[in-house]
C-alpha atoms as a PDB file:
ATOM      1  CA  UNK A   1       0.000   0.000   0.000  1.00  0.00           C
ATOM      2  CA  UNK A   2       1.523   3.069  -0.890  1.00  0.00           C
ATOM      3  CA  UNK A   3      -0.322   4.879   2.555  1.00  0.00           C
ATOM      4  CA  UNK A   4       1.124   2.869   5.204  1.00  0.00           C
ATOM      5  CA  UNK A   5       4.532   0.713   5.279  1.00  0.00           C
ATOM      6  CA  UNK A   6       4.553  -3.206   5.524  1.00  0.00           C
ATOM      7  CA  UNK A   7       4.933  -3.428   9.207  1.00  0.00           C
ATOM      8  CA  UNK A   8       1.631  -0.751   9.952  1.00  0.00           C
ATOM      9  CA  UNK A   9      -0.503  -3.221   7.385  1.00  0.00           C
ATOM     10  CA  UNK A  10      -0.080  -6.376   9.078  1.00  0.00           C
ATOM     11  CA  UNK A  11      -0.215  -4.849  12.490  1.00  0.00           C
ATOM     12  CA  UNK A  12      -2.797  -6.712  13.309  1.00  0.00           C
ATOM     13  CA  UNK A  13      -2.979  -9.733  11.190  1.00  0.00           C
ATOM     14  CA  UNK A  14      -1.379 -10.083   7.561  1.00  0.00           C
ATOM     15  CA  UNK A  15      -3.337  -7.273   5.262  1.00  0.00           C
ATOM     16  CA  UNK A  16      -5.581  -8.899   2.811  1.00  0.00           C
ATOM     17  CA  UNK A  17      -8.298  -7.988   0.061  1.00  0.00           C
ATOM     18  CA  UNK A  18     -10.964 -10.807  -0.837  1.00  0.00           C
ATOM     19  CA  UNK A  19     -13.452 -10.652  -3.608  1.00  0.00           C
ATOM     20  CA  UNK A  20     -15.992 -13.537  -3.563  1.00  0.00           C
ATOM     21  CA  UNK A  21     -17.916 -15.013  -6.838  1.00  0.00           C
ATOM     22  CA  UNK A  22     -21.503 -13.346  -4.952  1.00  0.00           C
ATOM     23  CA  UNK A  23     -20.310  -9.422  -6.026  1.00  0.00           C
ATOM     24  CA  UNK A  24     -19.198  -9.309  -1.921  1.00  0.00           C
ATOM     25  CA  UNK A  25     -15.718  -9.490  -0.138  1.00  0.00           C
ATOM     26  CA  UNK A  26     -13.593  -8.420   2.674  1.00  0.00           C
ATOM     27  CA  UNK A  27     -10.447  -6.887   3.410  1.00  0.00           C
ATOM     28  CA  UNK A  28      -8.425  -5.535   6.525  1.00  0.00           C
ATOM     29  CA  UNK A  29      -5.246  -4.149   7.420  1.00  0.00           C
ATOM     30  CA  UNK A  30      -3.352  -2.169  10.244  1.00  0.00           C
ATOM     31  CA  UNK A  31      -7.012  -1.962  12.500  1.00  0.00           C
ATOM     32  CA  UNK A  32      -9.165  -1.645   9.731  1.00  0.00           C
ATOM     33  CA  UNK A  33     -11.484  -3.839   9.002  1.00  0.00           C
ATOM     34  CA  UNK A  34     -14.045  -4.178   6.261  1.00  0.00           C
ATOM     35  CA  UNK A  35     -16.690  -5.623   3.642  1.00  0.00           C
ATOM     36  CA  UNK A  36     -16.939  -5.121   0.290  1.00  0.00           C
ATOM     37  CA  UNK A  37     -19.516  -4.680  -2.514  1.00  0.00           C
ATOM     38  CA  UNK A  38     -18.487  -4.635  -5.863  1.00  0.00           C
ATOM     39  CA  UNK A  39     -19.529  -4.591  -9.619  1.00  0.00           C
ATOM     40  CA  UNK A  40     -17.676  -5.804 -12.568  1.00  0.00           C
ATOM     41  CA  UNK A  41     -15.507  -2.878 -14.113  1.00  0.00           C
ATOM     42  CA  UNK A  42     -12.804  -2.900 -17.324  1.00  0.00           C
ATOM     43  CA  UNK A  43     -10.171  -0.287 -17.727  1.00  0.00           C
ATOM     44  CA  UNK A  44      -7.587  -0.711 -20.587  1.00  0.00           C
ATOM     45  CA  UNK A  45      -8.947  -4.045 -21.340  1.00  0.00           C
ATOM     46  CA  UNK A  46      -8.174  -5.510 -18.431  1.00  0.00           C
ATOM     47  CA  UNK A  47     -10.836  -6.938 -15.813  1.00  0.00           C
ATOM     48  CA  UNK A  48     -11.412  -5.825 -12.856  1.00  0.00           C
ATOM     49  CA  UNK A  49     -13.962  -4.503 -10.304  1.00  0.00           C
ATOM     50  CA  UNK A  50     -15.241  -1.152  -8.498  1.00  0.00           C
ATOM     51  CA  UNK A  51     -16.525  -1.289  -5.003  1.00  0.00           C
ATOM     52  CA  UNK A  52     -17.744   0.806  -2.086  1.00  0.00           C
ATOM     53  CA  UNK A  53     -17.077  -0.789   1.624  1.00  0.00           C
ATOM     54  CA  UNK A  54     -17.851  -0.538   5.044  1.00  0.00           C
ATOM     55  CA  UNK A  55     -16.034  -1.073   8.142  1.00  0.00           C
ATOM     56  CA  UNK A  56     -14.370  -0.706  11.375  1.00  0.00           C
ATOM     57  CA  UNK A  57     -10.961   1.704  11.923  1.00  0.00           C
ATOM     58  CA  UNK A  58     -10.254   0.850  15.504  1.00  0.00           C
ATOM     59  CA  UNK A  59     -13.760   0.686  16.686  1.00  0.00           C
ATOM     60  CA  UNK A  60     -14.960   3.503  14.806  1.00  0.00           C
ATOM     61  CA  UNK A  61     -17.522   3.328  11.885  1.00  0.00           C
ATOM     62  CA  UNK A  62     -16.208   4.238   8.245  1.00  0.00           C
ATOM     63  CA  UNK A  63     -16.682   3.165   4.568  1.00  0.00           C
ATOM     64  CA  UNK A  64     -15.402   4.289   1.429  1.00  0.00           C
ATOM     65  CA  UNK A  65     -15.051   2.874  -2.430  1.00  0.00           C
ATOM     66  CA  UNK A  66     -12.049   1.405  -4.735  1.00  0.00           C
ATOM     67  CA  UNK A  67     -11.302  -0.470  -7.325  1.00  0.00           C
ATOM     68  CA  UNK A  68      -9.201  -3.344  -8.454  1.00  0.00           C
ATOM     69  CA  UNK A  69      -8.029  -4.595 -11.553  1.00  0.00           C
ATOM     70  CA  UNK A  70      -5.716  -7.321 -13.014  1.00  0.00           C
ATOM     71  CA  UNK A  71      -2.505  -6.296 -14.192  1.00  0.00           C
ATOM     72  CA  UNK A  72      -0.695  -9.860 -14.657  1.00  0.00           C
ATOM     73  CA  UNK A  73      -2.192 -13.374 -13.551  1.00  0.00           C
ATOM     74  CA  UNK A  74      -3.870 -13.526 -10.533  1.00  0.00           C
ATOM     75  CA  UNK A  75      -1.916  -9.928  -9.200  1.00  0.00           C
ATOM     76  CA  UNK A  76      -4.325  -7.199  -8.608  1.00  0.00           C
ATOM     77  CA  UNK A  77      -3.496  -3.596  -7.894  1.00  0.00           C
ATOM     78  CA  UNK A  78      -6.090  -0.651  -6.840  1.00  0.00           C
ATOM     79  CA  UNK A  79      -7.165   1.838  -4.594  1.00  0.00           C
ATOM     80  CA  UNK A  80      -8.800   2.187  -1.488  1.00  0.00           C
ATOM     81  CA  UNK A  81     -10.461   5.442  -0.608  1.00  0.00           C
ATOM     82  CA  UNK A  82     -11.908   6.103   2.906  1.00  0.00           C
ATOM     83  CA  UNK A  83     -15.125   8.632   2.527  1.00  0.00           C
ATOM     84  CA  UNK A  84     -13.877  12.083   3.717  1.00  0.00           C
ATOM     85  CA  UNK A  85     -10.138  10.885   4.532  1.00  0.00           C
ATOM     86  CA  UNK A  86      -7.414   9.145   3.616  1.00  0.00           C
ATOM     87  CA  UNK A  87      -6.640   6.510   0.264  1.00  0.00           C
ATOM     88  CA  UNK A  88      -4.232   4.363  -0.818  1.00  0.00           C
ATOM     89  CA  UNK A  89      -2.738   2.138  -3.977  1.00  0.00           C
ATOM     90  CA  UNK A  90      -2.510  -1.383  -3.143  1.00  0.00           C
ATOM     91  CA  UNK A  91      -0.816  -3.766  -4.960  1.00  0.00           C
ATOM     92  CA  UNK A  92      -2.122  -7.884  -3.827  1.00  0.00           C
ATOM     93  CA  UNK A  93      -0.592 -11.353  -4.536  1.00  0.00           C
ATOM     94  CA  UNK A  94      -2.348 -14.677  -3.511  1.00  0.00           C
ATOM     95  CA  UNK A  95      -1.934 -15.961  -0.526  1.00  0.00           C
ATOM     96  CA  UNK A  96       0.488 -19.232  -0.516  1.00  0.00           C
ATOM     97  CA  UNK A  97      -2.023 -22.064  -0.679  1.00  0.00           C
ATOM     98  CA  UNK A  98      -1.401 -23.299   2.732  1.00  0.00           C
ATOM     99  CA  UNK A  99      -2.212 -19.906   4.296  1.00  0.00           C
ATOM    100  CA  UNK A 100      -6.291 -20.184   5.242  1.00  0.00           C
ATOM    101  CA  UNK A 101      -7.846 -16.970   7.096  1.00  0.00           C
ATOM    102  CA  UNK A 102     -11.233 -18.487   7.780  1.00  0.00           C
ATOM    103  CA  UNK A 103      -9.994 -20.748  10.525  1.00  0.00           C
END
């Protein structure tokens, strides 16, 4: 993320974006914490999506919008905007298969 360094993202558990095949997902990083809903999107011919999201920043309410599209195999990059504050690029790999965040 090109707002926060790689130690502030996983602060609290390794930062992650996750788009699901029912137009919903999730993501989190540093205390944030959030859920997605996104539509299908192209830019330069390459797919992708556009979402808005709501969450939790350290107990507090916020939500926002971004987008996401593939630049190379199963690499994403996009941008996360929080409604009335900050945003970020992102840039997000796959997790190594063995690595399972739904317990």
């Amino acid at each position: 993320m090109s707002g926060w360094d790689r130690d502030a993202i996983d602060l609290v558990e390794p930062g992650f974006i996750e788009f699901t095949e029912d137009g919903t997902g999730q993501f989190a990083f540093i205390a944030v914490r959030g859920r997605l809903d996104y539509r299908p999107a192209e830019r330069d011919d390459q797919p992708g999506v556009e979402f808005t999201w709501e969450g939790i920043d350290e107990g507090d309410q916020v939500s926002g919008r971004g987008w996401a599209f593939h630049v190379h195999d199963a690499t994403v990059e996009g941008h996360l905007f929080f409604h009335m504050g900050d945003d970020s690029s992102f840039r997000a790999e796959p997790f190594p298969p063995t690595v399972r965040l739904d317990g």
